[in-house]
PDB file of N, CA and C in Angstrom:
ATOM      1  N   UNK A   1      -6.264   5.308   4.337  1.00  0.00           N
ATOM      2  CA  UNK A   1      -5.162   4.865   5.126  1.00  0.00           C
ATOM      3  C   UNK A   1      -4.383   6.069   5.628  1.00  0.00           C
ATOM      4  N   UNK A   2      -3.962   6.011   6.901  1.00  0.00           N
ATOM      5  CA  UNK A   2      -3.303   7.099   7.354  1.00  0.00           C
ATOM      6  C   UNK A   2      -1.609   6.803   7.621  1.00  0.00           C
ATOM      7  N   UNK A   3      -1.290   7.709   6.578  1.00  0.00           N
ATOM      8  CA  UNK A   3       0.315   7.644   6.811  1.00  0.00           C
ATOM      9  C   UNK A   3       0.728   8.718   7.230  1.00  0.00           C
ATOM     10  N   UNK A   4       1.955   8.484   7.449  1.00  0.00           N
ATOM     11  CA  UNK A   4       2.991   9.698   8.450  1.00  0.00           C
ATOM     12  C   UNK A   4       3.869   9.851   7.157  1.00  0.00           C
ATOM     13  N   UNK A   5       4.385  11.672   7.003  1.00  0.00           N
ATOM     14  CA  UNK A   5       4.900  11.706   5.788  1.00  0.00           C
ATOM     15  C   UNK A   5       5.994  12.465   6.487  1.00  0.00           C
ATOM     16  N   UNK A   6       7.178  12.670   6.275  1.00  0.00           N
ATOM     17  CA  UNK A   6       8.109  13.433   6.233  1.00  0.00           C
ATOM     18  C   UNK A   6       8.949  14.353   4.991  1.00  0.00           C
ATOM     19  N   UNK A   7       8.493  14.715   4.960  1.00  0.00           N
ATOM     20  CA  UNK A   7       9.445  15.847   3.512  1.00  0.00           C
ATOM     21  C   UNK A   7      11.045  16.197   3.559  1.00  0.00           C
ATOM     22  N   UNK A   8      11.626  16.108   2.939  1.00  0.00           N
ATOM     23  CA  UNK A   8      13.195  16.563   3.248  1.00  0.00           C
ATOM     24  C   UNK A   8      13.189  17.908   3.056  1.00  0.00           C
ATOM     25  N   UNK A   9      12.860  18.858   2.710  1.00  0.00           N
ATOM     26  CA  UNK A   9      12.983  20.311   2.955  1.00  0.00           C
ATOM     27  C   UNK A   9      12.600  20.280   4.454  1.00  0.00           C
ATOM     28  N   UNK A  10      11.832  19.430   5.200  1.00  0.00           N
ATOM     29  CA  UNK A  10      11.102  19.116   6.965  1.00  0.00           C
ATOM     30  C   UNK A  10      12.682  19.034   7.310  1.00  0.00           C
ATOM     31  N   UNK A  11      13.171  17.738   6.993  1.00  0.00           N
ATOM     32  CA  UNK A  11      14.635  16.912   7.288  1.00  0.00           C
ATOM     33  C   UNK A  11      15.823  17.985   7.426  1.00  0.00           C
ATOM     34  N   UNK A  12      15.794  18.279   6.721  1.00  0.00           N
ATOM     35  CA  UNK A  12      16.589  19.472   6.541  1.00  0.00           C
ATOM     36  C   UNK A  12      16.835  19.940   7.310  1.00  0.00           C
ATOM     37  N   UNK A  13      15.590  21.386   8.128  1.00  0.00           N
ATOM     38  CA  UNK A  13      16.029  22.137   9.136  1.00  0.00           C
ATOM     39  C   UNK A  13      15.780  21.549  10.614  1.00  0.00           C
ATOM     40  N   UNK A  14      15.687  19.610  10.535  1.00  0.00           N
ATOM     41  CA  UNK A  14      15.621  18.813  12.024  1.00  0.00           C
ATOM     42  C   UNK A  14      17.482  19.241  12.015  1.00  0.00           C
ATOM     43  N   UNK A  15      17.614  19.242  13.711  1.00  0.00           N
ATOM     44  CA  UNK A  15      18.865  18.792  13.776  1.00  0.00           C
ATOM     45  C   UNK A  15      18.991  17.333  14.035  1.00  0.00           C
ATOM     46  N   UNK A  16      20.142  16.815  14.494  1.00  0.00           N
ATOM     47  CA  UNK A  16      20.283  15.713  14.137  1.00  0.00           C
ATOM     48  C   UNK A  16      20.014  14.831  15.124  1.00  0.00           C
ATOM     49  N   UNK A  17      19.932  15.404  16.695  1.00  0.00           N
ATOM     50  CA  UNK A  17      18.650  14.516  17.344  1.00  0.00           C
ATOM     51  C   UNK A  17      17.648  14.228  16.894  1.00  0.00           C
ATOM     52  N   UNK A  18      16.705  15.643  16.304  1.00  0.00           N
ATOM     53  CA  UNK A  18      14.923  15.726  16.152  1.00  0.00           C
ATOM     54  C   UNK A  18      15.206  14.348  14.440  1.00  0.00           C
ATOM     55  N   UNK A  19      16.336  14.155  13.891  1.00  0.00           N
ATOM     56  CA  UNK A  19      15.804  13.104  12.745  1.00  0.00           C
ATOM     57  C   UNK A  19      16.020  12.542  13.078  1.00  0.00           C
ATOM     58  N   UNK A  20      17.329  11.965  14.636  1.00  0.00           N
ATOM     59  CA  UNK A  20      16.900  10.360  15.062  1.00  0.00           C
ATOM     60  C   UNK A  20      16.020  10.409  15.501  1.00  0.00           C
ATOM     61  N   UNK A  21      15.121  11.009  15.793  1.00  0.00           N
ATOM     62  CA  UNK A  21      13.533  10.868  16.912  1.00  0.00           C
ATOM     63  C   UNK A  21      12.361  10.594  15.753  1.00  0.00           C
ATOM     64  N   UNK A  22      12.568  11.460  14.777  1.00  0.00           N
ATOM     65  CA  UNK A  22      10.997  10.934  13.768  1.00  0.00           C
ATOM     66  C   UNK A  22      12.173   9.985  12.668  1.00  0.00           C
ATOM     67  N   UNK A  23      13.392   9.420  12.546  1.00  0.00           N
ATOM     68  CA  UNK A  23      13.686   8.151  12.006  1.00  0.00           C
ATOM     69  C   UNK A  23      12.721   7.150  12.998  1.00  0.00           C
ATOM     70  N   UNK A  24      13.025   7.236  14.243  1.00  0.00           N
ATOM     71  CA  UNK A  24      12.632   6.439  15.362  1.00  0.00           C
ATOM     72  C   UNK A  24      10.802   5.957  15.015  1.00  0.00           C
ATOM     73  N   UNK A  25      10.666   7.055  14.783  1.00  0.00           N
ATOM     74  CA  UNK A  25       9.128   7.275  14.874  1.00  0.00           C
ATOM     75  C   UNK A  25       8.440   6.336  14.188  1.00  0.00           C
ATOM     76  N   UNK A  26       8.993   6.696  12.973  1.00  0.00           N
ATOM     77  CA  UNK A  26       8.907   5.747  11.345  1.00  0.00           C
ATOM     78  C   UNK A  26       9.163   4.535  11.887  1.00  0.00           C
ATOM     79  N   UNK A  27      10.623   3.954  12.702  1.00  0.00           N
ATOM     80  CA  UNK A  27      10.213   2.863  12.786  1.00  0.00           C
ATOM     81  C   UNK A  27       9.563   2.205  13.608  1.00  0.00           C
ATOM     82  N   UNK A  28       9.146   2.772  14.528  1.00  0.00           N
ATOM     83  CA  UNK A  28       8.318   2.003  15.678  1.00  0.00           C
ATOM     84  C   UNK A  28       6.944   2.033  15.113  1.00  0.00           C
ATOM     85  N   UNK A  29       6.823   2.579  14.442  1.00  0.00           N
ATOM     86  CA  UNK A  29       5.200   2.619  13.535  1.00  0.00           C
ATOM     87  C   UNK A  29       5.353   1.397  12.652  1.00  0.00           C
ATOM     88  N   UNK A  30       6.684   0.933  11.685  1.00  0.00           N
ATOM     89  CA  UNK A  30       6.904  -0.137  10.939  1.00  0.00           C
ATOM     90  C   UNK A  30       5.924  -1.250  11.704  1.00  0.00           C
ATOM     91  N   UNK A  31       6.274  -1.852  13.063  1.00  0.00           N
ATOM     92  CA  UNK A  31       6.169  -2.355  14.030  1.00  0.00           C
ATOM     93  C   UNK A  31       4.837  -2.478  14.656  1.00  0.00           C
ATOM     94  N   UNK A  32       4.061  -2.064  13.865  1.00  0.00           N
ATOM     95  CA  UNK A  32       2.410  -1.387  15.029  1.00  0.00           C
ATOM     96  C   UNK A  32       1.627  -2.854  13.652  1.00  0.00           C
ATOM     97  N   UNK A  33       0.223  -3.011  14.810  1.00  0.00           N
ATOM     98  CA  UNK A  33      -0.502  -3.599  13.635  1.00  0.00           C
ATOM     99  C   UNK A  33      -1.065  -2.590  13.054  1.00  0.00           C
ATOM    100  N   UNK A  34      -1.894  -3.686  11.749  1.00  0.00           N
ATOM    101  CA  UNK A  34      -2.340  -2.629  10.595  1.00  0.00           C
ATOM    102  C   UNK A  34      -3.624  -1.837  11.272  1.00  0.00           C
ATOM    103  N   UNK A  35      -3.916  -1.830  12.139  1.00  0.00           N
ATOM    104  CA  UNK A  35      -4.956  -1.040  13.034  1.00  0.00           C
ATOM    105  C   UNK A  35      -6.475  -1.052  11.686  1.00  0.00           C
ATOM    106  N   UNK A  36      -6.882  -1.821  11.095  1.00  0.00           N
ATOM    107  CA  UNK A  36      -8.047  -1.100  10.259  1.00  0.00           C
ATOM    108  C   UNK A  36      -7.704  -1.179   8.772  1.00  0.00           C
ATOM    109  N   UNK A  37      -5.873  -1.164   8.431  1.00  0.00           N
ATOM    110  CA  UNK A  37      -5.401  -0.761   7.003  1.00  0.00           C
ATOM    111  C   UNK A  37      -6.123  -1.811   6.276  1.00  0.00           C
ATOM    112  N   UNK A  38      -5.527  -3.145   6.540  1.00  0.00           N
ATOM    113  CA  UNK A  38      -5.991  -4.591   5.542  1.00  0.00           C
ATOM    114  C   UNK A  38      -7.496  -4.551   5.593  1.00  0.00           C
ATOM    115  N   UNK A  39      -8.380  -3.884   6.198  1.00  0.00           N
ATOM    116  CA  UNK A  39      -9.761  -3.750   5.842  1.00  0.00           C
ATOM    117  C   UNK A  39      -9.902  -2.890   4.855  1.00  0.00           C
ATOM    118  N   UNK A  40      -9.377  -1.826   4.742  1.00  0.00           N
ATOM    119  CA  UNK A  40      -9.444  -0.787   4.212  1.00  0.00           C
ATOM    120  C   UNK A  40      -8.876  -1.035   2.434  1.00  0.00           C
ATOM    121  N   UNK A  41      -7.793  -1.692   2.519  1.00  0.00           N
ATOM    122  CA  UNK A  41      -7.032  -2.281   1.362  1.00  0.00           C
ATOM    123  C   UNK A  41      -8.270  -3.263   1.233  1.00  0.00           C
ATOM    124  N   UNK A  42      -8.985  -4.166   1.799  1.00  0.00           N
ATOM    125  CA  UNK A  42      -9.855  -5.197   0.893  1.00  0.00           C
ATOM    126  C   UNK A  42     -10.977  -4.510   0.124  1.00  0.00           C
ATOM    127  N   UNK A  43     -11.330  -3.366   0.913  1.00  0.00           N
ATOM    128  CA  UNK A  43     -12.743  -2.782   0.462  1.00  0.00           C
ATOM    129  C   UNK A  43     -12.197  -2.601  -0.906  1.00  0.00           C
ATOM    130  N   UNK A  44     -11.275  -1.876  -0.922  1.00  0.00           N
ATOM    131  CA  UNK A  44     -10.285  -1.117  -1.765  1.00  0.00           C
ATOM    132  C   UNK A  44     -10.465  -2.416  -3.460  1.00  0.00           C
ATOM    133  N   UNK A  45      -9.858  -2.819  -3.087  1.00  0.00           N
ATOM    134  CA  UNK A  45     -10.046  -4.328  -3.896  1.00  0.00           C
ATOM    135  C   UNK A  45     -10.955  -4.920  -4.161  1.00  0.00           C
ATOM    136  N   UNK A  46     -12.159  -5.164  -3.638  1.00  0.00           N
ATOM    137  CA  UNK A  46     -13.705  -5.589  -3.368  1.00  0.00           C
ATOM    138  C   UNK A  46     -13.654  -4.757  -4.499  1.00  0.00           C
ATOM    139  N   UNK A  47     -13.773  -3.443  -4.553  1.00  0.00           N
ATOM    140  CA  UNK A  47     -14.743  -2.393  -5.501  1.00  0.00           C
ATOM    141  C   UNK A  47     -13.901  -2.848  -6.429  1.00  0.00           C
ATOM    142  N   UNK A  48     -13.047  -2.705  -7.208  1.00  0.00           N
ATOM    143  CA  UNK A  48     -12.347  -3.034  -8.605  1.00  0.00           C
ATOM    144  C   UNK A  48     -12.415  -4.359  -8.929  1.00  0.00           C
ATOM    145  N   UNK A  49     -12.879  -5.348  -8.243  1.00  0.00           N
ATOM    146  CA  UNK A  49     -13.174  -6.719  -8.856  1.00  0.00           C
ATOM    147  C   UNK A  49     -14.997  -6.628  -9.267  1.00  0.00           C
ATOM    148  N   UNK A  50     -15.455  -5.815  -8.096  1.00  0.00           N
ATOM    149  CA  UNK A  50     -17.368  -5.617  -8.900  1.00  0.00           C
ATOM    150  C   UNK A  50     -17.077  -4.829 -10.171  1.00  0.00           C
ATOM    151  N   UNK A  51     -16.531  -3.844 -10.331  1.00  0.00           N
ATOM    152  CA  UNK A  51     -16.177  -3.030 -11.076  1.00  0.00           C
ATOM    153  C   UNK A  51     -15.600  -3.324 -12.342  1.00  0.00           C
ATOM    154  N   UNK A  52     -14.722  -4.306 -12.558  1.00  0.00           N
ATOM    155  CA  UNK A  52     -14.535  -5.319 -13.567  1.00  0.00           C
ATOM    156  C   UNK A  52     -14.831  -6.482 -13.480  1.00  0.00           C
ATOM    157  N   UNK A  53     -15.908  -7.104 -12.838  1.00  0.00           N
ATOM    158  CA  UNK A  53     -16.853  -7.935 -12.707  1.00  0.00           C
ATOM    159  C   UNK A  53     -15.459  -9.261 -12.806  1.00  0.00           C
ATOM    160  N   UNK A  54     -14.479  -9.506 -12.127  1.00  0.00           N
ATOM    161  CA  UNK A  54     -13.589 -10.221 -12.139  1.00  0.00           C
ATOM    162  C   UNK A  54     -12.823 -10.642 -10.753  1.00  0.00           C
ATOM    163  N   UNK A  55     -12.193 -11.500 -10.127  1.00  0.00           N
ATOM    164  CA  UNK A  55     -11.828 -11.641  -8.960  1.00  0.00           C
ATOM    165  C   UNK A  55      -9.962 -11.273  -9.935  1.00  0.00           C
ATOM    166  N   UNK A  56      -9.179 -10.758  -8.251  1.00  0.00           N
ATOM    167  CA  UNK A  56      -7.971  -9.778  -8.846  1.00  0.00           C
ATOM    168  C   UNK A  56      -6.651 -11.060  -9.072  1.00  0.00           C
ATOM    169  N   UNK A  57      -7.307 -12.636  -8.792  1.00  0.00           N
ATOM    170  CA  UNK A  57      -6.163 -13.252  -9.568  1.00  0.00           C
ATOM    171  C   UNK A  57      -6.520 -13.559 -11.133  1.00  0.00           C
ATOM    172  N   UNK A  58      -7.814 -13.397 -11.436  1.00  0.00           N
ATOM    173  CA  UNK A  58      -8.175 -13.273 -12.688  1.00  0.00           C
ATOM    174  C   UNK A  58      -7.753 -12.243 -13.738  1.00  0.00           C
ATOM    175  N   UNK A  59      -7.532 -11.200 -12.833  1.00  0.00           N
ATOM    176  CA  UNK A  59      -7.119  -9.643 -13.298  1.00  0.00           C
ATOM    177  C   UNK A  59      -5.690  -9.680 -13.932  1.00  0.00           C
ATOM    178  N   UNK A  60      -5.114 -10.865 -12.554  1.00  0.00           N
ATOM    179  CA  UNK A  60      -3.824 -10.384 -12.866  1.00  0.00           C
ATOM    180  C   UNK A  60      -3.161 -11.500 -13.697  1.00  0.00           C
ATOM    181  N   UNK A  61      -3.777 -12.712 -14.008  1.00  0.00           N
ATOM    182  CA  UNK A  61      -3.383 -13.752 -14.759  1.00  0.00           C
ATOM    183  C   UNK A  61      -3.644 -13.076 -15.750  1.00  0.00           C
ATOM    184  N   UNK A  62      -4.849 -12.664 -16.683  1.00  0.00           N
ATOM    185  CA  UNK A  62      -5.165 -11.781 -17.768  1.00  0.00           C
ATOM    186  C   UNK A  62      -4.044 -10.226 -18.349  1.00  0.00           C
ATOM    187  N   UNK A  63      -3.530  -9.840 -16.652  1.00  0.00           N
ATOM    188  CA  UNK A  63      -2.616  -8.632 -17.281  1.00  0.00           C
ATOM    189  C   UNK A  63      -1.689  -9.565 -17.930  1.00  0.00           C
ATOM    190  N   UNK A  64      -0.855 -10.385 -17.169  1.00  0.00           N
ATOM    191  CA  UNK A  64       0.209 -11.299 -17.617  1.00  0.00           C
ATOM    192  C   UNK A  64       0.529 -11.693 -18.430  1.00  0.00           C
ATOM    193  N   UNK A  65      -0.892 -12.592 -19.441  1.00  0.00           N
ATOM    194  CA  UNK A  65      -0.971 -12.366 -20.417  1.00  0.00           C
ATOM    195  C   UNK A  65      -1.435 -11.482 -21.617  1.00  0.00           C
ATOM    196  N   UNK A  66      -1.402 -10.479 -21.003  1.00  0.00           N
ATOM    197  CA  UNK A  66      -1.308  -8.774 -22.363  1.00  0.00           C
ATOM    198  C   UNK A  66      -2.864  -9.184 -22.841  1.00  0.00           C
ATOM    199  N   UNK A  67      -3.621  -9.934 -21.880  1.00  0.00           N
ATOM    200  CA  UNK A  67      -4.898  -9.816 -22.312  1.00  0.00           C
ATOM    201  C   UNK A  67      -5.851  -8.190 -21.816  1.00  0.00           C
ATOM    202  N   UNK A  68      -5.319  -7.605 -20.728  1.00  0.00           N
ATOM    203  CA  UNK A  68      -5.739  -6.954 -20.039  1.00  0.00           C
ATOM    204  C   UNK A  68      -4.424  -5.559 -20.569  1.00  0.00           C
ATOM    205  N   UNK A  69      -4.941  -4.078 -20.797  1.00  0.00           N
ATOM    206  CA  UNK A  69      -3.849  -3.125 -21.033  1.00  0.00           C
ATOM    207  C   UNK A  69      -3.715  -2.473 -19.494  1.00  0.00           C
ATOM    208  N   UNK A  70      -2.337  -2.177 -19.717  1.00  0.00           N
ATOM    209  CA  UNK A  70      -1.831  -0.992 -18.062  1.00  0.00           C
ATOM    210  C   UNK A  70      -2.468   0.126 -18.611  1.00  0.00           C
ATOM    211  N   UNK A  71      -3.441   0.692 -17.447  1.00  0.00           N
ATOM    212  CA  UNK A  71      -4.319   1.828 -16.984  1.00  0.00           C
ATOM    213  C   UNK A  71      -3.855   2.148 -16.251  1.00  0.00           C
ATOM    214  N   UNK A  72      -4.143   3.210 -15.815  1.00  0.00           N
ATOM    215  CA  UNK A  72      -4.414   3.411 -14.175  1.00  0.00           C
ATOM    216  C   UNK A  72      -5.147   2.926 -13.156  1.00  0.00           C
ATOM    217  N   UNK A  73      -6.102   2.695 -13.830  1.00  0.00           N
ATOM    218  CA  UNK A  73      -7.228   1.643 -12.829  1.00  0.00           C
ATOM    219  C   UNK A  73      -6.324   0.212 -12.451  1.00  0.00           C
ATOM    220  N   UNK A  74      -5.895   0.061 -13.765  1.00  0.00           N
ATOM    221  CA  UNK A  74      -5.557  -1.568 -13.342  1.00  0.00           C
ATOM    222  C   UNK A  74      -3.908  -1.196 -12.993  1.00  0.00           C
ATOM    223  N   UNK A  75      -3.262  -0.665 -12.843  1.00  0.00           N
ATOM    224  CA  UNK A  75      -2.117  -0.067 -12.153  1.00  0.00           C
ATOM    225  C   UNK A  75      -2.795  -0.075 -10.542  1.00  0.00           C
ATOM    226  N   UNK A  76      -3.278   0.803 -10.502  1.00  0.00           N
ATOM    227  CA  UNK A  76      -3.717   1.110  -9.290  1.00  0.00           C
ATOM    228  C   UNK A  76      -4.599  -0.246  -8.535  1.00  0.00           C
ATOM    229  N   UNK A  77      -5.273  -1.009  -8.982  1.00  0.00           N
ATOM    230  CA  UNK A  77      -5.475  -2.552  -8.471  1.00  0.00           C
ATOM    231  C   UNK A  77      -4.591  -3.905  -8.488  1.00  0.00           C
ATOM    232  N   UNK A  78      -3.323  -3.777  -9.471  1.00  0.00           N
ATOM    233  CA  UNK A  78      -2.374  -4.314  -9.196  1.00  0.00           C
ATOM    234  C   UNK A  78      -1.461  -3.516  -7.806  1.00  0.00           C
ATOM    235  N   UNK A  79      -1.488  -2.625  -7.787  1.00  0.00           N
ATOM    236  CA  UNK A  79      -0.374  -1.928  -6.294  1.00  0.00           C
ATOM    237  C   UNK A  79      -1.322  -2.460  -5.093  1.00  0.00           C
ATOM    238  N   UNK A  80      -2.708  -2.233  -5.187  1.00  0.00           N
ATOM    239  CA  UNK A  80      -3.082  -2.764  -3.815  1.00  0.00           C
ATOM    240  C   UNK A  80      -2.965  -3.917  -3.692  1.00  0.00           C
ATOM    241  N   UNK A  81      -3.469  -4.755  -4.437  1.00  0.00           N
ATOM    242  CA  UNK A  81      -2.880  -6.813  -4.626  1.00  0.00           C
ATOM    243  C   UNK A  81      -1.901  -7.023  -3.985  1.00  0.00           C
ATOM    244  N   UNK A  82      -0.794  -6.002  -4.338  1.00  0.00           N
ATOM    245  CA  UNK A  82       0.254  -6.209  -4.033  1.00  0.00           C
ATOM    246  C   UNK A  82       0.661  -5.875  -2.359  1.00  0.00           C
ATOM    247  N   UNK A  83       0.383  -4.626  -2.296  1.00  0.00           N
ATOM    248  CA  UNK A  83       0.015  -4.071  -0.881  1.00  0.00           C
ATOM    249  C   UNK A  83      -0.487  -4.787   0.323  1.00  0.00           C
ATOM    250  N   UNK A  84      -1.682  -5.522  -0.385  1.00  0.00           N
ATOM    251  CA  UNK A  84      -2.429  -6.245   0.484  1.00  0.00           C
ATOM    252  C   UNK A  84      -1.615  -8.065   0.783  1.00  0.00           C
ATOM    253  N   UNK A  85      -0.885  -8.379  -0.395  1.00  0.00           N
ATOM    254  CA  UNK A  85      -0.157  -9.587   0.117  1.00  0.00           C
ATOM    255  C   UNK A  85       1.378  -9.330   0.785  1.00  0.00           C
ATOM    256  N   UNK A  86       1.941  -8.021   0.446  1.00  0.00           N
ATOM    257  CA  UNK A  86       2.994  -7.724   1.795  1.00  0.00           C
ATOM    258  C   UNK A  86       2.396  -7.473   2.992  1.00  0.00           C
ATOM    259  N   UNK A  87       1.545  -6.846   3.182  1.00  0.00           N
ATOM    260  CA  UNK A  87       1.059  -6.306   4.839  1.00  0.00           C
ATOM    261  C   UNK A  87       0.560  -7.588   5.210  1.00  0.00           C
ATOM    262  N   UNK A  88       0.295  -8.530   4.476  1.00  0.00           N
ATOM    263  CA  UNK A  88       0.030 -10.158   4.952  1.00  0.00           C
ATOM    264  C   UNK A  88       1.261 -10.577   5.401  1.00  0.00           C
ATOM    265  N   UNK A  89       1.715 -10.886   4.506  1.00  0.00           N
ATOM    266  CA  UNK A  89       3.178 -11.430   4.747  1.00  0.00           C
ATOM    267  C   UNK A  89       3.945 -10.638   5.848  1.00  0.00           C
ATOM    268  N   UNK A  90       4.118  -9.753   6.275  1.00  0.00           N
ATOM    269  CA  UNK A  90       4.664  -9.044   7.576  1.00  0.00           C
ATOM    270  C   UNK A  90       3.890  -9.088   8.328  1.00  0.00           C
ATOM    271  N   UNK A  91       2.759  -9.634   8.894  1.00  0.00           N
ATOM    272  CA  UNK A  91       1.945  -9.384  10.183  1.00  0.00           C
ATOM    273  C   UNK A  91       1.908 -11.423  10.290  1.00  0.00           C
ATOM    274  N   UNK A  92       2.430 -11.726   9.646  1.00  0.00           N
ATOM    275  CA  UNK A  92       2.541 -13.403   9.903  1.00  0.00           C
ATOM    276  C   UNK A  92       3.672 -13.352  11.216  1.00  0.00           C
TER     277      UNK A  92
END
């Protein structure tokens, strides 16, 4: 996924036009479709459900109940779940 990053040591030496222009930037990008992302987030998801041979509401009913421990793996497949049902929910 390709994001646009800004650093505040960047922020810093903008004056205060050049940070309304990349504030601007940021948000007119808010605004864009996901061009490719929600494919990219499913693959993303696809592999950690073969991978724990589980579909990710199974995953996550199981974390819920402390059947399943926080990893990183399963950290990191709960954030895209999650990822993937906001960028839903905003492109409605």
């Amino acid at each position: 996924m390709a994001t646009a990053t800004l650093r505040f040591s960047e922020l810093q030496r903008l004056s205060a036009a050049e940070r309304q222009a990349r504030f601007r930037e940021f948000q007119d990008a808010m605004h864009q479709p996901m061009n490719g992302q929600l494919c990219e987030l499913d693959e993303q998801i696809r592999a950690f459900e073969a991978r724990y041979e589980m579909p990710s509401d199974e995953m996550y009913a199981k974390f819920k109940a402390g059947e399943l421990h926080e990893t990183y793996e399963i950290c990191r497949w709960l954030m895209l779940v999650e990822l993937r049902r906001n960028a839903t929910s905003a492109n409605r």
